[in-house]
Protein backbone atom coordinates (compact mmCIF):
# COMPACT_ATOMS: atom_id res chain seq x y z
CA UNK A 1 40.48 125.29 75.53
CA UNK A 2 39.00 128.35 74.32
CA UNK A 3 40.93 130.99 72.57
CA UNK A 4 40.18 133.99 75.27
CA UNK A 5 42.19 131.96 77.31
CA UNK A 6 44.69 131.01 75.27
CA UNK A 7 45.43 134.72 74.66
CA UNK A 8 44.71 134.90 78.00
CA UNK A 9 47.60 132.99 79.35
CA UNK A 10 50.03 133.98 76.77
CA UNK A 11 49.86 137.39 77.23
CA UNK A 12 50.19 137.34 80.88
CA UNK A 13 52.97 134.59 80.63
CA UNK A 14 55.00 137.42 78.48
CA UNK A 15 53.99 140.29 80.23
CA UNK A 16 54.80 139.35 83.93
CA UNK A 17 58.77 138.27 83.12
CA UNK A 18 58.66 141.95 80.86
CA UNK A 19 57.90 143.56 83.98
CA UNK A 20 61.56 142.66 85.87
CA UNK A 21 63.49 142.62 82.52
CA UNK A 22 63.96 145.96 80.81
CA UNK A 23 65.54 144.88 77.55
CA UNK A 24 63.12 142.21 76.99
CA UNK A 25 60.37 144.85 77.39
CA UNK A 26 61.81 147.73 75.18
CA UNK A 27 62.85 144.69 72.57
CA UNK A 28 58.76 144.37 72.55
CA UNK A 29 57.45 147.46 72.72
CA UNK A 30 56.06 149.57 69.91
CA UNK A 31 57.92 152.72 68.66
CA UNK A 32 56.76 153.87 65.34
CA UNK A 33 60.66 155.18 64.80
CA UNK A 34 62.48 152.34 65.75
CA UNK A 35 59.77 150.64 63.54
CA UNK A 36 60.63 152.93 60.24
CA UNK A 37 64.29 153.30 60.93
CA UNK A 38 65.20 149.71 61.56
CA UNK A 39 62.25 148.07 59.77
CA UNK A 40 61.57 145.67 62.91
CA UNK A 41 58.05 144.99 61.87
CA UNK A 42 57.42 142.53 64.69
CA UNK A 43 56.87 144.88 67.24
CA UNK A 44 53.48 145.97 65.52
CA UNK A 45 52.17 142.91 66.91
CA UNK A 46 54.82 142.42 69.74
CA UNK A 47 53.60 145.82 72.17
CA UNK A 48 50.08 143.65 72.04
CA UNK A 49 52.11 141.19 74.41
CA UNK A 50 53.43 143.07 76.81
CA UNK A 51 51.95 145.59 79.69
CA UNK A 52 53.08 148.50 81.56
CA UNK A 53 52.41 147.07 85.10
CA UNK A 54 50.21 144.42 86.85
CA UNK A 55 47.14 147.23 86.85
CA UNK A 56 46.99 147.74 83.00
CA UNK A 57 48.16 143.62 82.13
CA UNK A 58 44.67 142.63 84.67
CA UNK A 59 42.63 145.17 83.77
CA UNK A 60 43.20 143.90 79.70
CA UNK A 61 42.84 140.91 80.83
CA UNK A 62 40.01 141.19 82.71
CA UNK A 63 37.89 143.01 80.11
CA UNK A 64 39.30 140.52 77.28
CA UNK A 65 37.64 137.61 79.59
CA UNK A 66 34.39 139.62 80.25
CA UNK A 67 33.43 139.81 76.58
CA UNK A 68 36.11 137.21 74.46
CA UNK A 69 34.09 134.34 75.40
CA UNK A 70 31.30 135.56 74.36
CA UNK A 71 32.26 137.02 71.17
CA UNK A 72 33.98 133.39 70.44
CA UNK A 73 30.52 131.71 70.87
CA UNK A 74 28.92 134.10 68.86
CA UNK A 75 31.48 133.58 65.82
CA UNK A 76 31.02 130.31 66.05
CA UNK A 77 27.47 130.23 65.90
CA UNK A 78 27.43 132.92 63.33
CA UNK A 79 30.12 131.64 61.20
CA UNK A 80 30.64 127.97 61.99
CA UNK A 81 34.06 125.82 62.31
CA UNK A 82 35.70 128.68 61.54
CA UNK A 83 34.33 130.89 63.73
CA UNK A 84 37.30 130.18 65.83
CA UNK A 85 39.86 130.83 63.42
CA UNK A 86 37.92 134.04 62.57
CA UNK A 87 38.11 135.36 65.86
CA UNK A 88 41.55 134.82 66.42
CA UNK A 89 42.21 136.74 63.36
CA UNK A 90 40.14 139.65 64.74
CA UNK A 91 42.42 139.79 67.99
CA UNK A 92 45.73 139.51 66.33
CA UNK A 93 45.06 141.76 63.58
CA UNK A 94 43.22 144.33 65.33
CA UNK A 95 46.73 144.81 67.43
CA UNK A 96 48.16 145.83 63.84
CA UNK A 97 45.40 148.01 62.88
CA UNK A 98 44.88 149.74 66.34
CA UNK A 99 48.71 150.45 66.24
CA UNK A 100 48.67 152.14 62.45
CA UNK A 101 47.25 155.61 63.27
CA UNK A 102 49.79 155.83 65.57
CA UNK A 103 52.78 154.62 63.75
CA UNK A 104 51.88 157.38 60.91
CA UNK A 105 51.38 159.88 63.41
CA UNK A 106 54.77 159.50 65.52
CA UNK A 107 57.05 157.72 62.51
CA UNK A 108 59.22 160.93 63.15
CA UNK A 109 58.72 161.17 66.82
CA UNK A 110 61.84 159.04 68.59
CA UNK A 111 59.83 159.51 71.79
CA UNK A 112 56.72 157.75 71.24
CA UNK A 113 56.09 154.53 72.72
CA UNK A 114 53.01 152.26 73.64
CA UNK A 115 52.52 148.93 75.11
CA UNK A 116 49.67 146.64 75.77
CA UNK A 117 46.36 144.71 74.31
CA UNK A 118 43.87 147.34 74.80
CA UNK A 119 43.53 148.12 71.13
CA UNK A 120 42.90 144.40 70.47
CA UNK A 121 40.76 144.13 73.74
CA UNK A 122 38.48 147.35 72.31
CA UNK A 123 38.22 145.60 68.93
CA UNK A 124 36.38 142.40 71.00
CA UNK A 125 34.44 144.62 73.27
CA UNK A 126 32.99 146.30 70.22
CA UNK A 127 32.20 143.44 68.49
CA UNK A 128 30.19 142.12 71.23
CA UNK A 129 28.54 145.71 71.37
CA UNK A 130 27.48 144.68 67.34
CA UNK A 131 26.47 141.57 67.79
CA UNK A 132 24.34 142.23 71.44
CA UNK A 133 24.00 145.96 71.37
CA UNK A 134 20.89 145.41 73.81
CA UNK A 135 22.86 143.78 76.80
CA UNK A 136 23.75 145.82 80.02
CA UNK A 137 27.41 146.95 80.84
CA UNK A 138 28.45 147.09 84.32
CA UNK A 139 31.25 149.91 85.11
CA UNK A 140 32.40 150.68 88.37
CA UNK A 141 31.23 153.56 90.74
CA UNK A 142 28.10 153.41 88.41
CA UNK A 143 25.22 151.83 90.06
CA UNK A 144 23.17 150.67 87.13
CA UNK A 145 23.84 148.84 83.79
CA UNK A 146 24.41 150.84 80.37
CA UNK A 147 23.12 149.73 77.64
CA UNK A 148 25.82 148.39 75.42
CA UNK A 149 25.43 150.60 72.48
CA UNK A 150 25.20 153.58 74.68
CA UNK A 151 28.09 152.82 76.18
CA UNK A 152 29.86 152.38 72.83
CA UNK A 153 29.20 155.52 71.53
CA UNK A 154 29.88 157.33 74.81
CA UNK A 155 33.37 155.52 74.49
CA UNK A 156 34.10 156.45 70.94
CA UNK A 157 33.26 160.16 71.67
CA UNK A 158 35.74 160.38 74.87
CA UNK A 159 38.66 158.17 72.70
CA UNK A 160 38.46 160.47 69.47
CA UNK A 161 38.46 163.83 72.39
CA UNK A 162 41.08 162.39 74.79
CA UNK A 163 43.44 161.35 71.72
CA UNK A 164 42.98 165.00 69.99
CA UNK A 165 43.79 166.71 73.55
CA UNK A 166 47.28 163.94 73.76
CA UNK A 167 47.32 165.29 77.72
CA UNK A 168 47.93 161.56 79.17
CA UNK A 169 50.15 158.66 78.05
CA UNK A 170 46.98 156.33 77.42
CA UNK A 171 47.05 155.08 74.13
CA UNK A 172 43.21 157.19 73.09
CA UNK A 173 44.00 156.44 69.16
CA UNK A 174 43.99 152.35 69.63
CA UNK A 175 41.30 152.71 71.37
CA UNK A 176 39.01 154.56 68.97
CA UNK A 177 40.65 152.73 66.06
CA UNK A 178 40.64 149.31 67.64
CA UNK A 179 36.93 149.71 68.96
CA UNK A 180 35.84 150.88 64.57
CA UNK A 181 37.42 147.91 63.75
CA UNK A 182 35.52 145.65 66.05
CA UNK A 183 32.54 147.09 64.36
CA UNK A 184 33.48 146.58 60.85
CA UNK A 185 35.37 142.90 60.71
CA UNK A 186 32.44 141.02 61.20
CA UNK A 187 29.84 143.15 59.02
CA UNK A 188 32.63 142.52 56.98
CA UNK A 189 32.48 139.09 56.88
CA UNK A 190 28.54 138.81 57.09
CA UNK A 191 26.96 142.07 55.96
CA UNK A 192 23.68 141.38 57.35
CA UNK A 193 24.89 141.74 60.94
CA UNK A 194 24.35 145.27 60.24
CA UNK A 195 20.80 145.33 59.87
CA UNK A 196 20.48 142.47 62.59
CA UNK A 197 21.97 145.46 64.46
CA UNK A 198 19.94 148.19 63.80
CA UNK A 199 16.91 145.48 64.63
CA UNK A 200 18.10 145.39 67.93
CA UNK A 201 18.94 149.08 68.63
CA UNK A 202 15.31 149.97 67.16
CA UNK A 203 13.93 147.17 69.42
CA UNK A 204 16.03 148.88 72.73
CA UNK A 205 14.35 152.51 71.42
């Protein structure tokens, strides 16, 4: 079994019983002042498990199956028998990194919480948008494909605008930081992906 789905099914088989049992769910959640004051690490990693409602748990999930596969493949033709393990290391650590700006932000603020694998999710979506910056992305309501790398730079601009305005609960900043470090992990690992990029974006131009 692929990894997508194994992150896949474990996610949602957290997520739905969080949805009925309210101490479970704020036991998982992130909350950068519970996280300083009480030094419960584990929820830097445990909010990536758990979702705010059936909407935002399929629409993760959803995305995470449109481009995961893919971006496993790719590892593992890029990097070999460990592509796997590398990708699983991108997922789980880009919930961490996503989650950092924040926690520095709102250490201080008791208020602040977030929940959910969409920093993780933007980190894979990104690195797809690397690795095949020429294939189409299909939103809904548009009636044409965007070219992946327009698309990612359209979403970076309205993450870093929509997390400096703060007028929604969405978390913008895991977003923006999750979707840089999709870029960066596997130029990373293999520096000449970058150029390979370029290639291709000069090739789509």
């Amino acid at each position: 079994m692929k990894i997508t789905w194994i992150i896949i099914l474990l996610t949602s088989a957290i997520s739905i019983p969080a949805f009925s049992n309210r101490a479970f769910f704020d036991k998982m959640k992130f909350n950068a002042f519970i996280i300083k004051e009480n030094k419960q690490w584990y929820r830097f990693i445990s909010y990536g498990l758990i979702h705010a409602d059936w909407m935002h748990l399929l629409i993760n999930m959803f995305v995470l199956y449109s481009f995961g596969e893919q971006v496993e493949m790719m590892f593992i033709y890029i990097f070999g028998l460990k592509g796997t393990i590398l990708f699983l290391i991108l997922y789980v650590s880009a919930i961490f990194i996503s989650a950092y700006p924040s926690y520095e932000k709102h250490k201080n603020n008791s208020w602040y919480n977030a929940v959910g694998a969409s920093g993780a999710v933007s980190a894979i979506l990104f690195s797809s948008i690397l690795l095949l910056p020429s294939s189409k992305i299909y939103l809904l309501f548009i009636p044409f494909p965007i070219p992946a790398v327009i698309f990612g730079i359209l979403y970076l601009i309205y993450s870093a605008y929509m997390a400096k305005k703060a007028v929604d609960n969405i978390g913008h900043d895991a977003h923006f930081w999750g979707a840089i470090y999709g870029l960066t992990f596997p130029i990373v690992l293999k520096p000449s992906l970058f150029l390979n990029f370029i290639n291709q974006i000069e090739n789509i131009f």
